[in-house]
Protein backbone atom coordinates (compact mmCIF):
# COMPACT_ATOMS: atom_id res chain seq x y z
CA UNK A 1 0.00 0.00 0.00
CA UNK A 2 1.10 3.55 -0.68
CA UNK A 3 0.49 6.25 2.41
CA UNK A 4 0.62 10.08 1.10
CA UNK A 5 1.47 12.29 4.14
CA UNK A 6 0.51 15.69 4.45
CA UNK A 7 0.17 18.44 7.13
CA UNK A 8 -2.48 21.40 7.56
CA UNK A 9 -2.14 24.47 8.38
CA UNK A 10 -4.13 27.96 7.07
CA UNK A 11 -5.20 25.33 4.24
CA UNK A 12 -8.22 26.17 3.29
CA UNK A 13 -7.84 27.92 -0.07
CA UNK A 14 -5.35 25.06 -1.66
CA UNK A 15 -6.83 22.03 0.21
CA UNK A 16 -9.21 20.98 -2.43
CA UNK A 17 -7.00 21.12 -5.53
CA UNK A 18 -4.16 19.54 -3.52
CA UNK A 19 -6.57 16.81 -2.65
CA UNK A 20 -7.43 16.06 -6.39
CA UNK A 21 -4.26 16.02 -7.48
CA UNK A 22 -2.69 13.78 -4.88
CA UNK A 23 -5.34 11.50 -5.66
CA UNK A 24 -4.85 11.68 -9.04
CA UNK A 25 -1.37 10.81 -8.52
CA UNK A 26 -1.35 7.87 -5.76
CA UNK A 27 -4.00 6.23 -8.26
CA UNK A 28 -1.68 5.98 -10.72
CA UNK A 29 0.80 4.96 -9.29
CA UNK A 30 -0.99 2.53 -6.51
CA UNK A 31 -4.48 1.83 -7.90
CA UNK A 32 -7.11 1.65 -5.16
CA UNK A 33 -4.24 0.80 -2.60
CA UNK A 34 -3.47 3.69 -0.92
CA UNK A 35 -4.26 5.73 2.14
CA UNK A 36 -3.77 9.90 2.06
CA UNK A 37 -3.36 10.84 5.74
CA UNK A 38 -3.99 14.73 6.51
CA UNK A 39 -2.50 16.11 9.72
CA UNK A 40 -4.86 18.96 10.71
CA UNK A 41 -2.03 21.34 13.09
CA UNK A 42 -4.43 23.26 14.95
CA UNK A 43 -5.70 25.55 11.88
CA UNK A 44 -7.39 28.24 12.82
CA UNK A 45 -9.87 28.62 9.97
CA UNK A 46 -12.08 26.71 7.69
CA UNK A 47 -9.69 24.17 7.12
CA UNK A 48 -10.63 21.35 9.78
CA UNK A 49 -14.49 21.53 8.55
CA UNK A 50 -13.22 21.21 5.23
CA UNK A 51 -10.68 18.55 5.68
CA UNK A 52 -13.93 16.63 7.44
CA UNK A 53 -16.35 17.08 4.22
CA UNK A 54 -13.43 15.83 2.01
CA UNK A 55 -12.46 12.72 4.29
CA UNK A 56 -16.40 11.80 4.66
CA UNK A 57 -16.62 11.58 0.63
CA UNK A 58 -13.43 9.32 0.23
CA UNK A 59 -12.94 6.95 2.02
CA UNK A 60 -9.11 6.71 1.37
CA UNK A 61 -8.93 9.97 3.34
CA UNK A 62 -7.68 9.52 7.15
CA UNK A 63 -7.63 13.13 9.06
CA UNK A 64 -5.83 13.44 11.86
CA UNK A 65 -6.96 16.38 13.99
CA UNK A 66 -4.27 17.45 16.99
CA UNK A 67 -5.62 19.09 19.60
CA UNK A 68 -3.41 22.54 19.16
CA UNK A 69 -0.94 23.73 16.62
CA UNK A 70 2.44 21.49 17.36
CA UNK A 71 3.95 23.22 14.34
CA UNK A 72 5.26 21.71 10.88
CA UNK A 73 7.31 19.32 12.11
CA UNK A 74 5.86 16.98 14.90
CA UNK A 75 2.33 17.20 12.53
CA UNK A 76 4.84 15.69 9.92
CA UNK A 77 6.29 12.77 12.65
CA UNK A 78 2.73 12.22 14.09
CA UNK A 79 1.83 11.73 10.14
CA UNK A 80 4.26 8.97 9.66
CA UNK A 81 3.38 7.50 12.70
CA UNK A 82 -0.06 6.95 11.26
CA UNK A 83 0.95 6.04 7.71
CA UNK A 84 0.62 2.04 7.42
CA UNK A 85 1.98 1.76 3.49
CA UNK A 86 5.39 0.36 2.48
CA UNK A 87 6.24 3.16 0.93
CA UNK A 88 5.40 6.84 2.52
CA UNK A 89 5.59 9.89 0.54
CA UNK A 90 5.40 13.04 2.77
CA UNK A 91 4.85 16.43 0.93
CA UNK A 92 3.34 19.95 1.64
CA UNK A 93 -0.30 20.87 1.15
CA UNK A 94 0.59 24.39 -0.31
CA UNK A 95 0.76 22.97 -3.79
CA UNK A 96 4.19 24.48 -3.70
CA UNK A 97 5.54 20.76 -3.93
CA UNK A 98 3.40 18.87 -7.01
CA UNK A 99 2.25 15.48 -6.36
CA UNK A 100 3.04 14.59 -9.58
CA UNK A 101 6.68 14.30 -8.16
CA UNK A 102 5.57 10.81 -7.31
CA UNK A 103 6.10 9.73 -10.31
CA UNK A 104 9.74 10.82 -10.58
CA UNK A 105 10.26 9.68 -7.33
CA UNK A 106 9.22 5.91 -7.47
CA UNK A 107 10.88 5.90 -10.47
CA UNK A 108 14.34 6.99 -9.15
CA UNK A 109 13.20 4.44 -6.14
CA UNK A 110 12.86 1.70 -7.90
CA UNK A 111 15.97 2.03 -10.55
CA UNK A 112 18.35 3.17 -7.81
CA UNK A 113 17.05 0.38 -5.51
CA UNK A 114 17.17 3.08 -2.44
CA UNK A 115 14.96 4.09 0.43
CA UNK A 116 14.41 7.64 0.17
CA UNK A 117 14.37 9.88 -3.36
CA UNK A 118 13.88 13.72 -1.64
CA UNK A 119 13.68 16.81 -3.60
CA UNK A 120 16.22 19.32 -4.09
CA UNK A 121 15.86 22.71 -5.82
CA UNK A 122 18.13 23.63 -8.43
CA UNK A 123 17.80 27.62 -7.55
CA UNK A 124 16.51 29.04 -4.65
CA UNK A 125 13.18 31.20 -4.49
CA UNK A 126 13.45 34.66 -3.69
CA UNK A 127 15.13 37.97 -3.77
CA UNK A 128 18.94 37.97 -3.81
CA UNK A 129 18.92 38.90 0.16
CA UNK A 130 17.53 35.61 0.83
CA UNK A 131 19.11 33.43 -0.84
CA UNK A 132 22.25 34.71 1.19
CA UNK A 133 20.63 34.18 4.01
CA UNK A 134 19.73 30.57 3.29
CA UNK A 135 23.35 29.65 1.73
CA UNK A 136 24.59 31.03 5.08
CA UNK A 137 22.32 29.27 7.28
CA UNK A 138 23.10 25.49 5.37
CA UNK A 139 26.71 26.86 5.66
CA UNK A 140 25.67 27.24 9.85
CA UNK A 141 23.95 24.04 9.68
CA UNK A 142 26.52 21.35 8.30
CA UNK A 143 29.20 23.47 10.17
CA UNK A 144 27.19 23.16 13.62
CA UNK A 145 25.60 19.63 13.23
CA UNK A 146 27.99 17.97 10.64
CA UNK A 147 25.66 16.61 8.72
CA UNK A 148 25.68 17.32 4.81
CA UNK A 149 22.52 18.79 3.99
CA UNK A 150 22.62 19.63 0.07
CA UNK A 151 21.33 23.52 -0.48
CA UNK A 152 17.58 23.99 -0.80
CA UNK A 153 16.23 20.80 -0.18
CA UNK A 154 12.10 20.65 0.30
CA UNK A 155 9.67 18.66 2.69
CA UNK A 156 8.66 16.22 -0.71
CA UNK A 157 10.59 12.94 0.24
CA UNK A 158 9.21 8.78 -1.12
CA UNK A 159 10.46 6.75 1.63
CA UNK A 160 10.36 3.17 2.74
CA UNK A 161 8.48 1.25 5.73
CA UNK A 162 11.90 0.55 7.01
CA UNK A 163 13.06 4.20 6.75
CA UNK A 164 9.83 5.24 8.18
CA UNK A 165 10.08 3.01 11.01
CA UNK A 166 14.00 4.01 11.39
CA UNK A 167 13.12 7.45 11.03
CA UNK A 168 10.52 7.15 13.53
CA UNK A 169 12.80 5.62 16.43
CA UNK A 170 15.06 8.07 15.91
CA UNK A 171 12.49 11.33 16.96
CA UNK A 172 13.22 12.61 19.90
CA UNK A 173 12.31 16.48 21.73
CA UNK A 174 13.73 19.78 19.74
CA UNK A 175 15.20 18.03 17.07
CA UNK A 176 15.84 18.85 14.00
CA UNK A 177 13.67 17.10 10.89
CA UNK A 178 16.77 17.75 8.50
CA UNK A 179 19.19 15.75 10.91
CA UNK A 180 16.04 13.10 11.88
CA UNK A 181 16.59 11.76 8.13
CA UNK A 182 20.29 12.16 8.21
CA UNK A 183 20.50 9.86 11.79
CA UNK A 184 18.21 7.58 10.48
CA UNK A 185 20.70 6.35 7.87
CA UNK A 186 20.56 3.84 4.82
CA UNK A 187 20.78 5.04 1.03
CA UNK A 188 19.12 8.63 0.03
CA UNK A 189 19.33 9.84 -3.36
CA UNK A 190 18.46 13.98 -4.48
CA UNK A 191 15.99 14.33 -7.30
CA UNK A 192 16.09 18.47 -8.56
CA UNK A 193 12.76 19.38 -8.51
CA UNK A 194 10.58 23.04 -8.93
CA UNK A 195 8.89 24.75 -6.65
CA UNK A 196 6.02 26.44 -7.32
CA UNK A 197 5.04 29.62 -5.55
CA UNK A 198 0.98 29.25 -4.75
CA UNK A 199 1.20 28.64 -0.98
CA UNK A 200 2.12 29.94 2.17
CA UNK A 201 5.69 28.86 3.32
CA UNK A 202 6.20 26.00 5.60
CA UNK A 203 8.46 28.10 7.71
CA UNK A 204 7.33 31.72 8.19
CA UNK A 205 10.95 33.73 9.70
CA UNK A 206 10.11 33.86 13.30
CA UNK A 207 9.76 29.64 12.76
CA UNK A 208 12.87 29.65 11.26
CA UNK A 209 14.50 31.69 13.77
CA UNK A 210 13.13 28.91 16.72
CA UNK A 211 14.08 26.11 14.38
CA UNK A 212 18.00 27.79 14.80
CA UNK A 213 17.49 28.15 18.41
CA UNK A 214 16.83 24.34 18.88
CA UNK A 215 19.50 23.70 16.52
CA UNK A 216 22.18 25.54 18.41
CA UNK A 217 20.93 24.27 21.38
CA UNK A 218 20.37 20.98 20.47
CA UNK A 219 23.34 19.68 18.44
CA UNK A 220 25.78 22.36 18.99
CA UNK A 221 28.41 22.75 22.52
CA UNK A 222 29.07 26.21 22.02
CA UNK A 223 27.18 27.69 24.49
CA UNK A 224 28.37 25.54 27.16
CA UNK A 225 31.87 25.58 25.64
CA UNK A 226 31.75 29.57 25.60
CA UNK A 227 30.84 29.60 29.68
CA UNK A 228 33.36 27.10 30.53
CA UNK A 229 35.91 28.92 28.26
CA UNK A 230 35.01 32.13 30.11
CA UNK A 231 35.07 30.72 34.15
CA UNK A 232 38.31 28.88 33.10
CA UNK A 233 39.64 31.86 32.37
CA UNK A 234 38.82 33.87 35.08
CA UNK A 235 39.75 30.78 37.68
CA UNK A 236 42.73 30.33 36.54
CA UNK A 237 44.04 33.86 35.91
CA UNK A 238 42.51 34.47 39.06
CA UNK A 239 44.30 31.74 40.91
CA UNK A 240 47.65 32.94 39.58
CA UNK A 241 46.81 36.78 40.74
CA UNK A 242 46.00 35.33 43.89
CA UNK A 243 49.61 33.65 44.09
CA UNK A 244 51.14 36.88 43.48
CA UNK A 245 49.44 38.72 45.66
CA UNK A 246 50.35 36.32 49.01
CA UNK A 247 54.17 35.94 47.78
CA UNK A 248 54.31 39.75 47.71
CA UNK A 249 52.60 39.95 51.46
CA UNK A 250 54.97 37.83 52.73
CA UNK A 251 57.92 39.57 51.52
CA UNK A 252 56.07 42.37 53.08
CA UNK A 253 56.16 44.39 49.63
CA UNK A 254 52.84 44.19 49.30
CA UNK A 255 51.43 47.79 48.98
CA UNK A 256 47.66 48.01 48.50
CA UNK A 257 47.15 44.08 48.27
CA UNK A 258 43.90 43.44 50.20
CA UNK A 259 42.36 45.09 47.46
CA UNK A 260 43.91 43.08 45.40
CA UNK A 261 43.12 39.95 47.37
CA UNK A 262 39.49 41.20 47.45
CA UNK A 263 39.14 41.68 43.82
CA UNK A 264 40.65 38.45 42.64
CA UNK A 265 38.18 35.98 44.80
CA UNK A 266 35.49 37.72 43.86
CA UNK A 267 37.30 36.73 40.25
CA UNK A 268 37.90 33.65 41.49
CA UNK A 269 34.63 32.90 43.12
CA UNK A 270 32.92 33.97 39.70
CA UNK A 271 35.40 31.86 37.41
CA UNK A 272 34.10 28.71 39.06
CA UNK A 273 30.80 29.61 39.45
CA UNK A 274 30.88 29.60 35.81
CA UNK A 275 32.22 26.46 35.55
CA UNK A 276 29.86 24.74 37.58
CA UNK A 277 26.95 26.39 35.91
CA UNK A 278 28.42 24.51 32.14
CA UNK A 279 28.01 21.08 34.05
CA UNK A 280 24.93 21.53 35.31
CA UNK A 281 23.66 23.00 32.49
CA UNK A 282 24.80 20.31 30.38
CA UNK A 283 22.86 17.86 32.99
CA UNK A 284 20.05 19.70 33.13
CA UNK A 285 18.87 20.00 29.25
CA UNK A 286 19.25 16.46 29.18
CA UNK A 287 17.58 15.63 31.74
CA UNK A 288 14.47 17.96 30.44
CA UNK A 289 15.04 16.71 27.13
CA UNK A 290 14.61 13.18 28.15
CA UNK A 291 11.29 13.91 30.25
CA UNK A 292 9.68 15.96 27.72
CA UNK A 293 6.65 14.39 25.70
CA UNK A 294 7.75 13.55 22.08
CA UNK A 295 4.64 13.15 19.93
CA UNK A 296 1.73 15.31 19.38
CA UNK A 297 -2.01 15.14 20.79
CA UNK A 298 -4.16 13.65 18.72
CA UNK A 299 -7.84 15.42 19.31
CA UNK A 300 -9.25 12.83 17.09
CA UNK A 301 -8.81 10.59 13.75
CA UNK A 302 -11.32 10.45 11.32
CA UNK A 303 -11.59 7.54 8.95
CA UNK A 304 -9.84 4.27 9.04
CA UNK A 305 -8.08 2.02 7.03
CA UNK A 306 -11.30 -0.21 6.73
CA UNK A 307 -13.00 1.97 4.79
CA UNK A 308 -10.68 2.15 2.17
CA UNK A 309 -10.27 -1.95 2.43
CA UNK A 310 -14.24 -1.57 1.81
CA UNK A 311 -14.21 0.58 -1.08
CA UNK A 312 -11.12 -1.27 -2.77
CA UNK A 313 -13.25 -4.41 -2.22
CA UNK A 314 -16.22 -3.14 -3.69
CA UNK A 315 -14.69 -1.93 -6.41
CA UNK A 316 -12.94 -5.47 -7.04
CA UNK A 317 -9.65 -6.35 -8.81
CA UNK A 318 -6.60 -6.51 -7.70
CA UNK A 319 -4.39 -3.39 -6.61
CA UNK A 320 -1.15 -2.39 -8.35
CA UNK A 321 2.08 -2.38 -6.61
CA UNK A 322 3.00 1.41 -5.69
């Protein structure tokens, strides 16, 4: 069976046509077997009510409606999580990314024998200002993370049930999606694709900004290695003022050295205080990483994979292979 993945968010106005068209596309490639699972991420208009009327008139429709927005990327994970096919394809609802890349995809799939085919834009949308700032942010990103994440890559990825299920073990709090299918490992091939421009982005800038927060935070030492840096420092220099100061008092040259002495423990004091605070902060954020909740709440899923078996049945004949 093939599972198409998508999220929804603000939706409304392309939610229709993208339905069609993924439909359009999964048949042909998959027949009647296939599922299209719809994330609903807390949208605050008319898409959930719409999203309902579609999945109530086909039954290979399953919505999943979480109970707040969780943002683009755990709607993605809890998405996979609900997918059942051997192969998943995951894509935007925006009808930025065109199902029709299915196609392209299964193809490079199945003559490349590998378990992912992801898209990859040959040029970059926008003004010249932003395409600097994305070449300097995938600069950031494979220079923090160390993972090789070719230039302008998109959401639009045909995977594998093993990947999925790979990918899926992997997820953990404030990570990353672009590192998720790095960790997650076996053979992933680009396929250039174009994007079109008819939807609203997946990241908006203040989202992008939080995703480089987590990022830094997440996969990257140098805030912990900056503080330690700095109370090393300070201890140590500190320490050595401190040296210098008694070896002058007991030669009894020591002019003005309680000032001195009062100064550098207060350096001294601070140096390690810094120190400490790197360790425990390098505890702590694991420790709250570990506790925190990793999927999204599910409100409620409408439509199951039975109805679909029931249509397909109806309808007789035997399903192609996606």
């Amino acid at each position: 069976m093939l599972s198409i993945v998508a999220s929804l968010y603000r939706s409304e106005s392309t939610l229709p046509a993208f339905h069609e068209q993924v439909s359009i596309a999964a048949r042909r490639r998959a027949g009647d077997d296939y599922e299209i699972v719809l994330v609903n991420d807390g949208s605050p208009d008319g898409t959930l009510d719409l999203a309902l009327r579609i999945q109530e008139a086909d039954p290979h429709v399953v919505l999943v409606d979480l109970s707040r927005n969780f943002g683009h990327h755990r709607a993605m994970m809890t998405g996979l999580r609900q997918a059942q096919g051997t192969r998943v394809f995951l894509l935007d609802s925006d009808l930025d990314e065109d199902p029709a890349w299915l196609d392209e995809f299964a193809e490079t799939m199945d003559r490349e024998r590998c378990d992912v085919v992801y898209g990859v834009q040959d040029r970059r949308r926008g003004g010249l200002a932003g395409r600097c700032l994305a070449a300097t942010g995938y600069a950031l990103f494979r220079r923090i993370t160390g993972v090789d994440v070719p230039p302008n890559i998109v959401t639009a990825r045909l995977m594998t049930r093993r990947y999925v299920d790979a990918l899926l073990q992997r997820d953990a709090p404030d990570k990353v999606i672009a590192v998720l299918w790095h960790e997650a490992g076996f053979r992933q091939l680009p396929h250039p694709v174009k994007k079109g421009t008819s939807g609203r982005p997946a990241y908006t800038f203040v989202e992008r900004f939080a995703v480089a927060e987590s990022l830094l935070a997440t996969f990257s030492a140098l805030p912990l290695r900056v503080v330690w840096m700095a109370g090393s420092t300070m201890a140590v220099a500190a320490a050595v003022g401190m040296a210098w100061v008694i070896s002058r008092w007991f030669l009894g040259t020591g002019t003005g050295t309680l000032a001195w002495a009062t100064l550098l423990s207060v350096w001294l004091l601070g140096g390690l205080g810094l120190t400490v605070m790197a360790f425990v902060g390098t505890i702590s954020a694991k420790a709250l990483a570990a506790a925190r909740p990793v999927e999204a709440v599910i409100r409620q899923i409408h439509g199951t994979r039975n109805d679909a078996r029931a249509h397909r049945d109806s309808h007789g004949g035997s399903p192609a292979s996606p």
